[in-house]
C-alpha atoms as a PDB file:
ATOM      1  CA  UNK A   1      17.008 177.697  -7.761  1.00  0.00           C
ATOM      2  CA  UNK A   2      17.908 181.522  -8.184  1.00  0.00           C
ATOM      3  CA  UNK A   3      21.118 182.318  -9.293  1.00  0.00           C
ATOM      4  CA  UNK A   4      22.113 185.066  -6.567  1.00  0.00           C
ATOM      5  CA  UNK A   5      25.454 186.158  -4.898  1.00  0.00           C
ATOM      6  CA  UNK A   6      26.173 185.243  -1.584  1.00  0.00           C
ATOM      7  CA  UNK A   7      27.412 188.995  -1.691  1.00  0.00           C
ATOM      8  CA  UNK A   8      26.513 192.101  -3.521  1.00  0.00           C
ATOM      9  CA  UNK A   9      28.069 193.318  -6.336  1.00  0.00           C
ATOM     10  CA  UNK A  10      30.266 196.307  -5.807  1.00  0.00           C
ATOM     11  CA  UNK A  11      29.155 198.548  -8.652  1.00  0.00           C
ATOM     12  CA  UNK A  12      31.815 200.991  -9.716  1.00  0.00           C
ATOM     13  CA  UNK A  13      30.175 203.937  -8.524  1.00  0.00           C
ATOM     14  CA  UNK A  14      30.385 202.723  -4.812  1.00  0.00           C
ATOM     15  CA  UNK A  15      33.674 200.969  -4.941  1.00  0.00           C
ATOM     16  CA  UNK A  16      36.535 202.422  -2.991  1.00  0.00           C
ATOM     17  CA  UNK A  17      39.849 204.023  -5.147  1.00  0.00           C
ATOM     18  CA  UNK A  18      41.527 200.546  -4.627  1.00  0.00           C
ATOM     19  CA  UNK A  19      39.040 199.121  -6.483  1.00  0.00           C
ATOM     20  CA  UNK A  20      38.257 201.426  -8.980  1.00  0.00           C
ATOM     21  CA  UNK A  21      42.094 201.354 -10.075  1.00  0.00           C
ATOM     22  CA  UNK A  22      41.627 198.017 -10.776  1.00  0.00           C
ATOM     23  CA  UNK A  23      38.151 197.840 -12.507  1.00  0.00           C
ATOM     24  CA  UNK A  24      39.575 200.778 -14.870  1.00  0.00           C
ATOM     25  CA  UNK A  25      42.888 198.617 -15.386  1.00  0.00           C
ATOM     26  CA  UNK A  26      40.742 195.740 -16.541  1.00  0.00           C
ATOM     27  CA  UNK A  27      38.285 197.659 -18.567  1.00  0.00           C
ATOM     28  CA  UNK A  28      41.211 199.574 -20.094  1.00  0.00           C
ATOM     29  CA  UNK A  29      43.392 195.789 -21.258  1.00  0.00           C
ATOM     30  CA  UNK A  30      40.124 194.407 -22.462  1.00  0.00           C
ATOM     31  CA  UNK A  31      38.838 197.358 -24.167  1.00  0.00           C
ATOM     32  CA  UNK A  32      35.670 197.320 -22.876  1.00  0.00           C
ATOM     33  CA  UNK A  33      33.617 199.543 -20.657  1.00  0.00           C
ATOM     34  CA  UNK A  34      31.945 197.382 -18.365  1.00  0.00           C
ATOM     35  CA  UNK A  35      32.790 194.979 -15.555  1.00  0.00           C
ATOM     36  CA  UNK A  36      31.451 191.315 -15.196  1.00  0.00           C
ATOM     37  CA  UNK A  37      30.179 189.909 -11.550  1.00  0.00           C
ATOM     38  CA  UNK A  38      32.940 188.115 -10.638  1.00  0.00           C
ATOM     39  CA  UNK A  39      35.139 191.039 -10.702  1.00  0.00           C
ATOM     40  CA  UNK A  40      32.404 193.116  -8.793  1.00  0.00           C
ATOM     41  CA  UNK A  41      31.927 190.301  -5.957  1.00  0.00           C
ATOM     42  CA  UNK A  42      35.789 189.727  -5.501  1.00  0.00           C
ATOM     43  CA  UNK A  43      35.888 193.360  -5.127  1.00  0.00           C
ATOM     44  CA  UNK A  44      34.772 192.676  -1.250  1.00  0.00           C
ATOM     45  CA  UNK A  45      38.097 191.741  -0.834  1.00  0.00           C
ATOM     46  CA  UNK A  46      40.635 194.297  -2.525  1.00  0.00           C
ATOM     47  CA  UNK A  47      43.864 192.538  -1.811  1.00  0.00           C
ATOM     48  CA  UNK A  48      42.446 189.520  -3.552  1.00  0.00           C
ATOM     49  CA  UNK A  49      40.416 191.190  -6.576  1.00  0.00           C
ATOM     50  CA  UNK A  50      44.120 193.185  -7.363  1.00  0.00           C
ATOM     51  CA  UNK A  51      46.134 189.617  -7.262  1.00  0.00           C
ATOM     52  CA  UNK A  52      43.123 187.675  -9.149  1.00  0.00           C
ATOM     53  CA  UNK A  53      43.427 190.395 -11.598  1.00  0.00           C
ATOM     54  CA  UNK A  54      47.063 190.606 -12.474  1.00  0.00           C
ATOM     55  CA  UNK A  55      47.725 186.977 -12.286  1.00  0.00           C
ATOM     56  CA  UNK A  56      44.559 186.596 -14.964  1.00  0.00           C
ATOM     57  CA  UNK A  57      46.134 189.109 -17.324  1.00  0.00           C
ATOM     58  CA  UNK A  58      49.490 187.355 -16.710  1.00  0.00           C
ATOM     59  CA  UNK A  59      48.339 184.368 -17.697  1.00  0.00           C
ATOM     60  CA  UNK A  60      46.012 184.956 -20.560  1.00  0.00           C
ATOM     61  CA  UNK A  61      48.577 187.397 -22.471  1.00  0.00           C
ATOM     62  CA  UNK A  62      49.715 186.495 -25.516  1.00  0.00           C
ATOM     63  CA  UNK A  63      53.067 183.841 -25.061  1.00  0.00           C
ATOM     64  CA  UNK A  64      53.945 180.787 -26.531  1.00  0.00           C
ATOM     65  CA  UNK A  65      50.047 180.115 -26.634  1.00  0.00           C
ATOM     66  CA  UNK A  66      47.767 182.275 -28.488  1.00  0.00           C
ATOM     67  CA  UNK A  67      45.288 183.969 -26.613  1.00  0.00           C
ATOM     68  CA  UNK A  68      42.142 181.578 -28.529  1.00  0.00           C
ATOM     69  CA  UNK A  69      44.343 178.775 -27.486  1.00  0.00           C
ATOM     70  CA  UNK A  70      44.243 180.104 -23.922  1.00  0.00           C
ATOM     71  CA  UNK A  71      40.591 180.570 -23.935  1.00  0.00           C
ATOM     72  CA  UNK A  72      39.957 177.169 -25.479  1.00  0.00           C
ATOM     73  CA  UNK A  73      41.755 175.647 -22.678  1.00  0.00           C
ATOM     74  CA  UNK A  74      40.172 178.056 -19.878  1.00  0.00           C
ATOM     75  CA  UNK A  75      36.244 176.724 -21.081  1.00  0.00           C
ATOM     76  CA  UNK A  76      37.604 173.049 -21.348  1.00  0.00           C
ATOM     77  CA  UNK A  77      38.257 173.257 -17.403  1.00  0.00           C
ATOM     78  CA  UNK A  78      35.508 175.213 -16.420  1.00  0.00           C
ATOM     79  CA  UNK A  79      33.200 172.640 -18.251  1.00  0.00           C
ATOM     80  CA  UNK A  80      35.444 170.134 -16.572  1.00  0.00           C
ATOM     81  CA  UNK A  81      35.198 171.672 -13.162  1.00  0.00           C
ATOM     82  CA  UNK A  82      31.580 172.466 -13.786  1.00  0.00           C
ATOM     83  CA  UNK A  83      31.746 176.352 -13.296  1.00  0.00           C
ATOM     84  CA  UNK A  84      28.858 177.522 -15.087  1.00  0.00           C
ATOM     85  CA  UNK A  85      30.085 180.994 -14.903  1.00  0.00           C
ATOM     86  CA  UNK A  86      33.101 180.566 -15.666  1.00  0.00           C
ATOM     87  CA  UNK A  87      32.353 178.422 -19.049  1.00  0.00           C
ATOM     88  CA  UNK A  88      29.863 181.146 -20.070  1.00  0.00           C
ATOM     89  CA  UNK A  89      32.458 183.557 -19.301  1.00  0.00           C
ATOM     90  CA  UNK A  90      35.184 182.201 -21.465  1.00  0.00           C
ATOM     91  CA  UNK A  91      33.110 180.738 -23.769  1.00  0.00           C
ATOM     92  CA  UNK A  92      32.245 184.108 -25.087  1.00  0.00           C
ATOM     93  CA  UNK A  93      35.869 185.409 -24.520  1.00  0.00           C
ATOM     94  CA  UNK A  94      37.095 182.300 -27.393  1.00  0.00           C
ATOM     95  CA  UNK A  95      34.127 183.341 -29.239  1.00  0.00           C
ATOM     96  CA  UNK A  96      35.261 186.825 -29.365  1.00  0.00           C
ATOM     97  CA  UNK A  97      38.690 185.383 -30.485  1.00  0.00           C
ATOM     98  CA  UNK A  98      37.311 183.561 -33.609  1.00  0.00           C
ATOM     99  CA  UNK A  99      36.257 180.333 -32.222  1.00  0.00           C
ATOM    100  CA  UNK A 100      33.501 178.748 -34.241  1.00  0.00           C
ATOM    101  CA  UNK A 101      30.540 176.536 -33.188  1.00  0.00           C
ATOM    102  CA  UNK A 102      32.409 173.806 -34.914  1.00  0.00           C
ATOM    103  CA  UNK A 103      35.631 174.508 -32.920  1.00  0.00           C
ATOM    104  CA  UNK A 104      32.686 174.524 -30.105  1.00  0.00           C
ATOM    105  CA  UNK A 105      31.636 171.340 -30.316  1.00  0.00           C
ATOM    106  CA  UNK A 106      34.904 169.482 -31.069  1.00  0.00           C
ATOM    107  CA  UNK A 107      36.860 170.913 -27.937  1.00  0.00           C
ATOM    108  CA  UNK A 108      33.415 169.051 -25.707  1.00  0.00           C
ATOM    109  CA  UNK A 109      34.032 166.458 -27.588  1.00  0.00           C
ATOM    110  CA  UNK A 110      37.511 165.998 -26.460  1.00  0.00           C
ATOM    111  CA  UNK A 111      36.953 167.608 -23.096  1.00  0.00           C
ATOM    112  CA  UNK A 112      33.915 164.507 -22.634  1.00  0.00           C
ATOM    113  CA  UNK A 113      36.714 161.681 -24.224  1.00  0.00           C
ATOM    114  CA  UNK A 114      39.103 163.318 -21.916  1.00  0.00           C
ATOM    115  CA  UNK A 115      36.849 162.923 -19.028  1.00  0.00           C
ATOM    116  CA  UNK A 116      35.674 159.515 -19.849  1.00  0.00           C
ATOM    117  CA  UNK A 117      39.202 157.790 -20.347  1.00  0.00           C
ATOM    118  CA  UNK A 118      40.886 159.580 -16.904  1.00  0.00           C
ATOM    119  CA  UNK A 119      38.175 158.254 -14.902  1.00  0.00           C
ATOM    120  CA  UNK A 120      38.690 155.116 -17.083  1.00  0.00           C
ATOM    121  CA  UNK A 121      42.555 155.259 -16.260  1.00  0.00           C
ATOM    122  CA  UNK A 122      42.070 156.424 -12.635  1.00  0.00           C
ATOM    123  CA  UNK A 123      39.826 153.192 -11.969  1.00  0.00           C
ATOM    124  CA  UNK A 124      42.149 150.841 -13.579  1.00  0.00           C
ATOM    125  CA  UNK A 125      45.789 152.060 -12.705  1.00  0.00           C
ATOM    126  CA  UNK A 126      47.697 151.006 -15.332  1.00  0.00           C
ATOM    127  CA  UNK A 127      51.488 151.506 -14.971  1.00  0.00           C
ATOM    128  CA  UNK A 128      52.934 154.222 -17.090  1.00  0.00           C
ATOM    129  CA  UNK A 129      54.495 153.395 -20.593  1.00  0.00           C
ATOM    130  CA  UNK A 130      58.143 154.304 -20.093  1.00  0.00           C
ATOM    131  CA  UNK A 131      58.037 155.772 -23.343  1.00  0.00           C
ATOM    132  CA  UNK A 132      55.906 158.636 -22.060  1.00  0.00           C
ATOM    133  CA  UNK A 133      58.219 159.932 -19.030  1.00  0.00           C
ATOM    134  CA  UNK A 134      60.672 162.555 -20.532  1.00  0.00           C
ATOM    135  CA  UNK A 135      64.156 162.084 -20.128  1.00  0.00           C
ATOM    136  CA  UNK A 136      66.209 164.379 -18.302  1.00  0.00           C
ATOM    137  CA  UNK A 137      66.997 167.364 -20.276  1.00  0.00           C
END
């Protein structure tokens, strides 16, 4: 099985303004000078590459989560979902944050147990301890 795009990349040097405004606003925030394939096959939609793009650096900006936290939590459902890409993706992003093999392994550790026990829980349908509902704030 080939790993191929169902659409060609748009390299920078034949993407439109539009999206050259936006490949230089996301090589300027991550301080980098290249741009991964997702970004270049979104790009064949404009309107969607733009909102993709400033809802990502929305999200992962620094807030009451640290950005490694954010990452950590970014591979955990891309493992979950099963988007190579995207695990490879962020995996590298949480290593480039500090995470450690060790951290590695633990958070599939937790992301497997976490798996196991939902579809464990789903099966079984036990009712919800009242003690875990909030109360009304």
């Amino acid at each position: 099985m080939t790993n191929a795009p169902l659409v060609p990349l748009i390299e920078y040097e034949s993407a439109s303004d539009e999206v050259r405004a936006v490949y230089d606003d996301i090589m300027q925030t991550r301080g980098t000078d290249w741009i991964n394939n997702f970004w270049k096959v979104l790009a064949h939609d404009p309107m969607a590459l733009k909102r993709t793009w400033e809802d990502a650096k929305q999200v992962m900006a620094p807030g009451a989560l640290d950005p490694l936290t954010k990452e950590l939590v970014y591979v955990a459902v891309s493992v979950t979902n099963g988007c190579e890409y995207c695990t490879y993706s962020h995996t590298a992003a949480a290593r480039a944050k500090g995470m450690s093999d060790a951290q590695f392994m633990e958070l599939l550790a937790v992301v497997g147990m976490a798996n196991e026990t939902n579809r464990l829980v789903n099966g079984l349908r036990p009712p919800v301890d009242p003690q875990f509902i909030p109360e009304h704030r």
